[in-house]
Protein backbone atom coordinates (compact mmCIF):
# COMPACT_ATOMS: atom_id res chain seq x y z
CA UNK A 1 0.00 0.00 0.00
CA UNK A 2 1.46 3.22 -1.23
CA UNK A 3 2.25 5.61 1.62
CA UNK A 4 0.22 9.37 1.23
CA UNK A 5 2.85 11.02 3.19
CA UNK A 6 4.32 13.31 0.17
CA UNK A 7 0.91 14.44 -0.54
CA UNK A 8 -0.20 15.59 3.04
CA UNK A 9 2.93 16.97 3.66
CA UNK A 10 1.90 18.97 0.67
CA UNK A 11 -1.49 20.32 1.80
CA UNK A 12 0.11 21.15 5.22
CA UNK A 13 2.32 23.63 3.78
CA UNK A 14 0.01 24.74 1.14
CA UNK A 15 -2.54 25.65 4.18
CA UNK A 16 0.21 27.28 5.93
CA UNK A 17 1.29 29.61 3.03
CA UNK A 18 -1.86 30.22 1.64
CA UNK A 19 -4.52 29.16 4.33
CA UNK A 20 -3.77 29.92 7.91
CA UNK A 21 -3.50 33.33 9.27
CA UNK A 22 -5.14 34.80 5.80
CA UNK A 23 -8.18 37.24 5.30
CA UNK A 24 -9.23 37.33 1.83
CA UNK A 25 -10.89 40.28 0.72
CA UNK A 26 -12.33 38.45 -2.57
CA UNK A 27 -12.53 35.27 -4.43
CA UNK A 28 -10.34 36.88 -6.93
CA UNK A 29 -8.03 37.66 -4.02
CA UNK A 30 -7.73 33.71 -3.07
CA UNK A 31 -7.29 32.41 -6.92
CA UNK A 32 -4.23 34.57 -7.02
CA UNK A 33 -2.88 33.57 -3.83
CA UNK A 34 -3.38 29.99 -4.79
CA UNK A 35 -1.66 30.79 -8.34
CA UNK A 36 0.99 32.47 -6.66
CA UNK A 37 1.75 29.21 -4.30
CA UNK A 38 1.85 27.04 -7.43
CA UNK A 39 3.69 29.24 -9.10
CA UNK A 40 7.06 29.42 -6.24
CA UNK A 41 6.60 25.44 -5.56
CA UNK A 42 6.92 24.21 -9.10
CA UNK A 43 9.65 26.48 -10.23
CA UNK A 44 11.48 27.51 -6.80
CA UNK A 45 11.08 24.85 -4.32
CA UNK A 46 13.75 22.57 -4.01
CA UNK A 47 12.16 19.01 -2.61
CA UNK A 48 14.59 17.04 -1.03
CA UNK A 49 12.95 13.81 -2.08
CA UNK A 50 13.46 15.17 -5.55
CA UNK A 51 17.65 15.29 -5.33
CA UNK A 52 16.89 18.83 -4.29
CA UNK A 53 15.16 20.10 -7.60
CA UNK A 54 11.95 21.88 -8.10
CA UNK A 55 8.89 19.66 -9.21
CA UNK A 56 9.44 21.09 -12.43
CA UNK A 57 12.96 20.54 -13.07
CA UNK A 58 11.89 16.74 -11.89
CA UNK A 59 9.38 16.30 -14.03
CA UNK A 60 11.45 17.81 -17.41
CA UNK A 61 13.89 15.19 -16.24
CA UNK A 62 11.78 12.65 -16.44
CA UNK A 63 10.06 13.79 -19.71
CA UNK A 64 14.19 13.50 -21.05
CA UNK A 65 14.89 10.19 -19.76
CA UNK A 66 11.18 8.58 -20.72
CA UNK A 67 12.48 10.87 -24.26
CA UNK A 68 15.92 9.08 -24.90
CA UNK A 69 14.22 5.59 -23.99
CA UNK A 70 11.66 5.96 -26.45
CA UNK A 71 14.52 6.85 -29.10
């Protein structure tokens, strides 16, 4: 059975940047927060699980190798 650690680890700090503590003023207010989260944890945060790369740099690297295996 697959352990769901990775992913509530996610939602806790997603809640604690974007959640916790916040007042929104308007719905329009809360997309863009949510955006902006997305935004700094693909491209910026460096996931130790992931050899220290963002989620994005993981997944082009694994878009390369499933590339070259392909070829």
């Amino acid at each position: 059975m697959p352990d769901n650690g990775v992913a509530e680890r996610f939602f806790r700090t997603f809640k604690e940047k974007v959640v916790y503590g916040r007042i929104y003023q308007t719905i329009d207010d809360v997309g863009a927060a949510v955006r902006a989260f997305f935004e700094r944890y693909n491209h910026q945060w460096l996931v130790e699980k992931n050899g220290l790369r963002s989620p994005r740099q993981t997944r082009l690297a694994r878009e390369q190798a499933s590339m070259k295996q392909a070829a």
